[in-house]
Protein backbone atom coordinates (compact mmCIF):
# COMPACT_ATOMS: atom_id res chain seq x y z
CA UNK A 1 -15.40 25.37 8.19
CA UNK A 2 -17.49 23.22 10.61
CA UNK A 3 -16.68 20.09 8.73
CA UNK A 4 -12.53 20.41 8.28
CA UNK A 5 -11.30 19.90 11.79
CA UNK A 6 -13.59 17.60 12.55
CA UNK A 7 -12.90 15.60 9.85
CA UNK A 8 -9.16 15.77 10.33
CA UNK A 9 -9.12 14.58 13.78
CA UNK A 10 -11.18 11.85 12.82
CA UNK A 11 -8.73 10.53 10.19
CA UNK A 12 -6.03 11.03 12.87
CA UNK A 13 -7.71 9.29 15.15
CA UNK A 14 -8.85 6.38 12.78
CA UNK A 15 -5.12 6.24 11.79
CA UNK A 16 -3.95 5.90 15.83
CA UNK A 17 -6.31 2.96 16.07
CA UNK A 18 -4.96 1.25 13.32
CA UNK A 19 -1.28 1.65 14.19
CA UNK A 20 -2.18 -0.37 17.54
CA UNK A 21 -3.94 -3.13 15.28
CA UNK A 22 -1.32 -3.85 12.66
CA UNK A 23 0.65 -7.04 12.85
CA UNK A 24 4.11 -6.95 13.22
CA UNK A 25 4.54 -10.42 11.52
CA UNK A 26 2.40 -8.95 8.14
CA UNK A 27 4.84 -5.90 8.28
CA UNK A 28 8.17 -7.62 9.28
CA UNK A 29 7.72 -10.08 5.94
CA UNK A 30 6.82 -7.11 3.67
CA UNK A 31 9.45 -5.53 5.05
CA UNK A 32 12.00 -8.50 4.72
CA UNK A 33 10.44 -9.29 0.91
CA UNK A 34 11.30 -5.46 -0.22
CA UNK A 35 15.03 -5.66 1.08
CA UNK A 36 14.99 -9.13 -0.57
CA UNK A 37 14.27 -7.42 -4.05
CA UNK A 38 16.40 -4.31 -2.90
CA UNK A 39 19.58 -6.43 -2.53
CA UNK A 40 19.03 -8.70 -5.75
CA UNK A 41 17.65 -6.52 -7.57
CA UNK A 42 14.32 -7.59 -8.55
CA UNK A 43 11.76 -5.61 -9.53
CA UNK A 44 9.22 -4.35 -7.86
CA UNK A 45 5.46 -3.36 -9.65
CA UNK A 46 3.31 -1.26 -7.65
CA UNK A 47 -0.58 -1.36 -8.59
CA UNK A 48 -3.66 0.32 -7.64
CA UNK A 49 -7.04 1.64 -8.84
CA UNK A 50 -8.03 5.26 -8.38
CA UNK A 51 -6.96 7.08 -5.03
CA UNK A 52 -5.22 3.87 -3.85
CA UNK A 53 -3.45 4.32 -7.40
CA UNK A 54 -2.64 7.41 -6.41
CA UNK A 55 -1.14 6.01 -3.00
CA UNK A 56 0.92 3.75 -4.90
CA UNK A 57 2.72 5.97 -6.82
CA UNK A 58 3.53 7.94 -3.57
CA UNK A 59 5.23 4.84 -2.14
CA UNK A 60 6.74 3.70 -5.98
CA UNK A 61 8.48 7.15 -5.63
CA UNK A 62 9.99 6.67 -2.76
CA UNK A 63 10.85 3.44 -3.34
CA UNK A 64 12.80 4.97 -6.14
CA UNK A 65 14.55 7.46 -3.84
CA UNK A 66 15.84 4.44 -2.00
CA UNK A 67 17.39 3.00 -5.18
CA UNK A 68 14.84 0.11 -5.88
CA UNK A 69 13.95 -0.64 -9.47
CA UNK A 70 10.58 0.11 -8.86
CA UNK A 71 7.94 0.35 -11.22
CA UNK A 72 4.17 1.68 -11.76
CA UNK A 73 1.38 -0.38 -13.40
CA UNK A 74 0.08 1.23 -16.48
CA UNK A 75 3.13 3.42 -16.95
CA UNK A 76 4.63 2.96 -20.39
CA UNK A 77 7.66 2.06 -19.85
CA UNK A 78 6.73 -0.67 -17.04
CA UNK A 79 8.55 -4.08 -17.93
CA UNK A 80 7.54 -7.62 -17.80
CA UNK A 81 8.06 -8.72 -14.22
CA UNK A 82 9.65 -12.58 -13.82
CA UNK A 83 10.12 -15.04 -11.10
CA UNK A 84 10.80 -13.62 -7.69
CA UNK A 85 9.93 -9.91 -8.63
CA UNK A 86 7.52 -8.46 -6.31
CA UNK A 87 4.05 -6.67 -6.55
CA UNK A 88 3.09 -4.93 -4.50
CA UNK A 89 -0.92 -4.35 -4.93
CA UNK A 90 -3.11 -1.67 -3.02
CA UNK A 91 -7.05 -2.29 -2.56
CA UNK A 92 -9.10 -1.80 0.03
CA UNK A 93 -11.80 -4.23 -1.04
CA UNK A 94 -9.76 -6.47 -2.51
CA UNK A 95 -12.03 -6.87 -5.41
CA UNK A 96 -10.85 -4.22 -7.50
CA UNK A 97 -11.05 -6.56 -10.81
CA UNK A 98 -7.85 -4.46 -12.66
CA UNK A 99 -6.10 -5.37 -9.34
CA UNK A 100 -7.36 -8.89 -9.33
CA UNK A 101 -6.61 -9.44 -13.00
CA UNK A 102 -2.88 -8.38 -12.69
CA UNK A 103 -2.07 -10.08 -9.86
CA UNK A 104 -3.35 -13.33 -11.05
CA UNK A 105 -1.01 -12.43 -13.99
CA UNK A 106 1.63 -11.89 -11.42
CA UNK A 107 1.13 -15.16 -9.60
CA UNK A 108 0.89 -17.12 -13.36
CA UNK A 109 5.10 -15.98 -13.09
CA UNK A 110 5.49 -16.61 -9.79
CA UNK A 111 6.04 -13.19 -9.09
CA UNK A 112 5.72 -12.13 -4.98
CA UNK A 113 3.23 -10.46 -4.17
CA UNK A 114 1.88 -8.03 -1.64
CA UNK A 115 -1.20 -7.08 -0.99
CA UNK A 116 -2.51 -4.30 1.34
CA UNK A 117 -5.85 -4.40 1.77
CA UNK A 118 -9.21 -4.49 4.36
CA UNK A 119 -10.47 -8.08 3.89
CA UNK A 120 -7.85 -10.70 4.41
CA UNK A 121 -10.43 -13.34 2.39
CA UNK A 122 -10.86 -11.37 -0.47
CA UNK A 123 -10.35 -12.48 -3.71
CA UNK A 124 -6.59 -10.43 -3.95
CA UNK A 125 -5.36 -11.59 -0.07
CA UNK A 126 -6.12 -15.17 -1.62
CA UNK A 127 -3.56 -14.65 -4.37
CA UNK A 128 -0.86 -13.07 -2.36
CA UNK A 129 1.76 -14.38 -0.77
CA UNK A 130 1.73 -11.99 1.94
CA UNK A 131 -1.28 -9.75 3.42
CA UNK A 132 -1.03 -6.29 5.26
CA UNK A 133 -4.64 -5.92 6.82
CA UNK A 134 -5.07 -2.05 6.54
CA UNK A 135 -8.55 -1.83 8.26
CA UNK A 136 -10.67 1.18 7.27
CA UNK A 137 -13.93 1.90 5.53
CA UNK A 138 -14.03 1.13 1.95
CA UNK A 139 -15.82 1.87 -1.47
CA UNK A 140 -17.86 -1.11 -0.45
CA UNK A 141 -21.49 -1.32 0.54
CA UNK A 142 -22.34 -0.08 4.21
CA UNK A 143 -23.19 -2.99 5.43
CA UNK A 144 -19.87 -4.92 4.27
CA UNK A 145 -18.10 -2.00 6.16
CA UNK A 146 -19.80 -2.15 9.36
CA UNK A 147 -18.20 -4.67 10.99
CA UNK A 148 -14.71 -3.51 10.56
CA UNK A 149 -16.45 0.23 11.96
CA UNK A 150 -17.57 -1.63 14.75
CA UNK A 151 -13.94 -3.52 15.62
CA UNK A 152 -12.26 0.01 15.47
CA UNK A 153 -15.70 1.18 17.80
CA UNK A 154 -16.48 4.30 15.25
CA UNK A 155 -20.01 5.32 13.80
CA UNK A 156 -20.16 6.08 10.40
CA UNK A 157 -17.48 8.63 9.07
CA UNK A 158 -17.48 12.01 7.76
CA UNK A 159 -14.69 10.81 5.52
CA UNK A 160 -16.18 9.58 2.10
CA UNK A 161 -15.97 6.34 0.37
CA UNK A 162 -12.46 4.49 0.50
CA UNK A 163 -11.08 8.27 2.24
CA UNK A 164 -10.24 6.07 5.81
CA UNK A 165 -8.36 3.20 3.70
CA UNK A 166 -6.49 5.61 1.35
CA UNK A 167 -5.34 8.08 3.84
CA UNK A 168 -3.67 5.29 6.51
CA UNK A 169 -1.89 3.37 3.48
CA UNK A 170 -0.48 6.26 2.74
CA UNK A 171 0.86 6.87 6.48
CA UNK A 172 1.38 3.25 6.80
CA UNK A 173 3.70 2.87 3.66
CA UNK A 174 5.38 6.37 4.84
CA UNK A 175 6.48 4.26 7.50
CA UNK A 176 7.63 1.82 5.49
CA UNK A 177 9.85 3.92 3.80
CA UNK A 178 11.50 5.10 6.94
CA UNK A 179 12.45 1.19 8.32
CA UNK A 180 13.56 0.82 4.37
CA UNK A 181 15.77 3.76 4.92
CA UNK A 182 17.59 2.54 8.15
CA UNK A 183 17.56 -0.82 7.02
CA UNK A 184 19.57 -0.34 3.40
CA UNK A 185 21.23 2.12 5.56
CA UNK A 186 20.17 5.32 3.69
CA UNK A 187 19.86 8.79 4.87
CA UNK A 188 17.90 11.80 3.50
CA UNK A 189 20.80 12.48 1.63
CA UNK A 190 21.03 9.49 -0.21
CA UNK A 191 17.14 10.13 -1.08
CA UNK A 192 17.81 13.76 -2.23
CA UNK A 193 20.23 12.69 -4.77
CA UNK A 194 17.79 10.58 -6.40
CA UNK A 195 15.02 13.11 -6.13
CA UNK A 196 14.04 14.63 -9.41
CA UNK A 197 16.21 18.07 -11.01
CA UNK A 198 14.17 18.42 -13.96
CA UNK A 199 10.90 20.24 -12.70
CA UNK A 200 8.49 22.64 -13.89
């Protein structure tokens, strides 16, 4: 038990520091681009390797409580995306070459895309059209880490690998969800009626 506490408060903590470090111009235009797609009802593809994949789908179901047409990478029934449909694409490092690939595929459309990520000069920030910095430790060596550890003044984490990243996008696009909701106008009830009947 020595190690579940401690690591708990350390993810809360890491997740307090970044909520004073995010920019409100990063957010406001993610923000703005998602009610964009909401009201003309574009599409929106949400990608991610992994845990972060895992993350995504979080937020794509939400997204779909809120009435977007919202859709998962990989998922067979996923559409083409077009012109002006939006992407948004989770990865810590940035690098994450399935994320990479597909968003270059994106941008070949002129799709819009998101990306919520650690390093704003990775190769994935350099495609998007607008960049969330997330920090947190990554799946990346220590010693690309250790500078963003140092900005955020922590040692080296009892959370594993990409844990720090994955755990405040998660928060971070739970928060999204809730401006979404007050800016379409939409209360839990409107969410509840989308929320699946059919479970086992």
């Amino acid at each position: 038990m020595e190690y579940v506490k401690k690591t708990m408060k350390e993810i809360v903590i890491f997740i307090d520091k970044v909520i004073e470090r995010l920019r409100d111009d990063e957010v406001r235009a993610m923000i703005d681009t998602l009610v964009d797609a909401y009201k003309n009802g574009r599409k929106v593809l949400v990608m991610g390797a992994g845990r972060s994949g895992l993350v995504g789908r979080a937020f794509a179901m939400r997204l779909m409580h809120l009435g977007f047409n919202v859709y998962v990478l990989g998922e067979t029934i996923t559409p083409s995306i077009g012109e002006n449909d939006v992407v948004v694409a989770i990865s810590g490092s940035g690098r994450t070459q399935l994320i990479v690939t597909a968003a270059e595929a994106a941008k070949k459309v002129k799709a819009k895309i998101i990306a919520i990520t650690s390093y704003i000069d990775s190769p994935l920030a350099k495609l998007a059209d607008i960049v969330v910095e997330i920090p947190g430790r990554t799946k990346l060596a220590p010693d690309i880490d250790y500078f963003a550890r140092q900005i955020l003044g922590i040692h080296e984490p009892l959370a594993p690998l990409g844990t720090l990243f994955e755990d405040t996008a998660m928060v971070f696009l739970d928060g999204v969800t809730v401006e979404l909701m007050h800016r379409l106008g939409k209360s839990e009830k409107d969410l509840r009626a989308k929320h699946a009947n059919i479970e086992l």
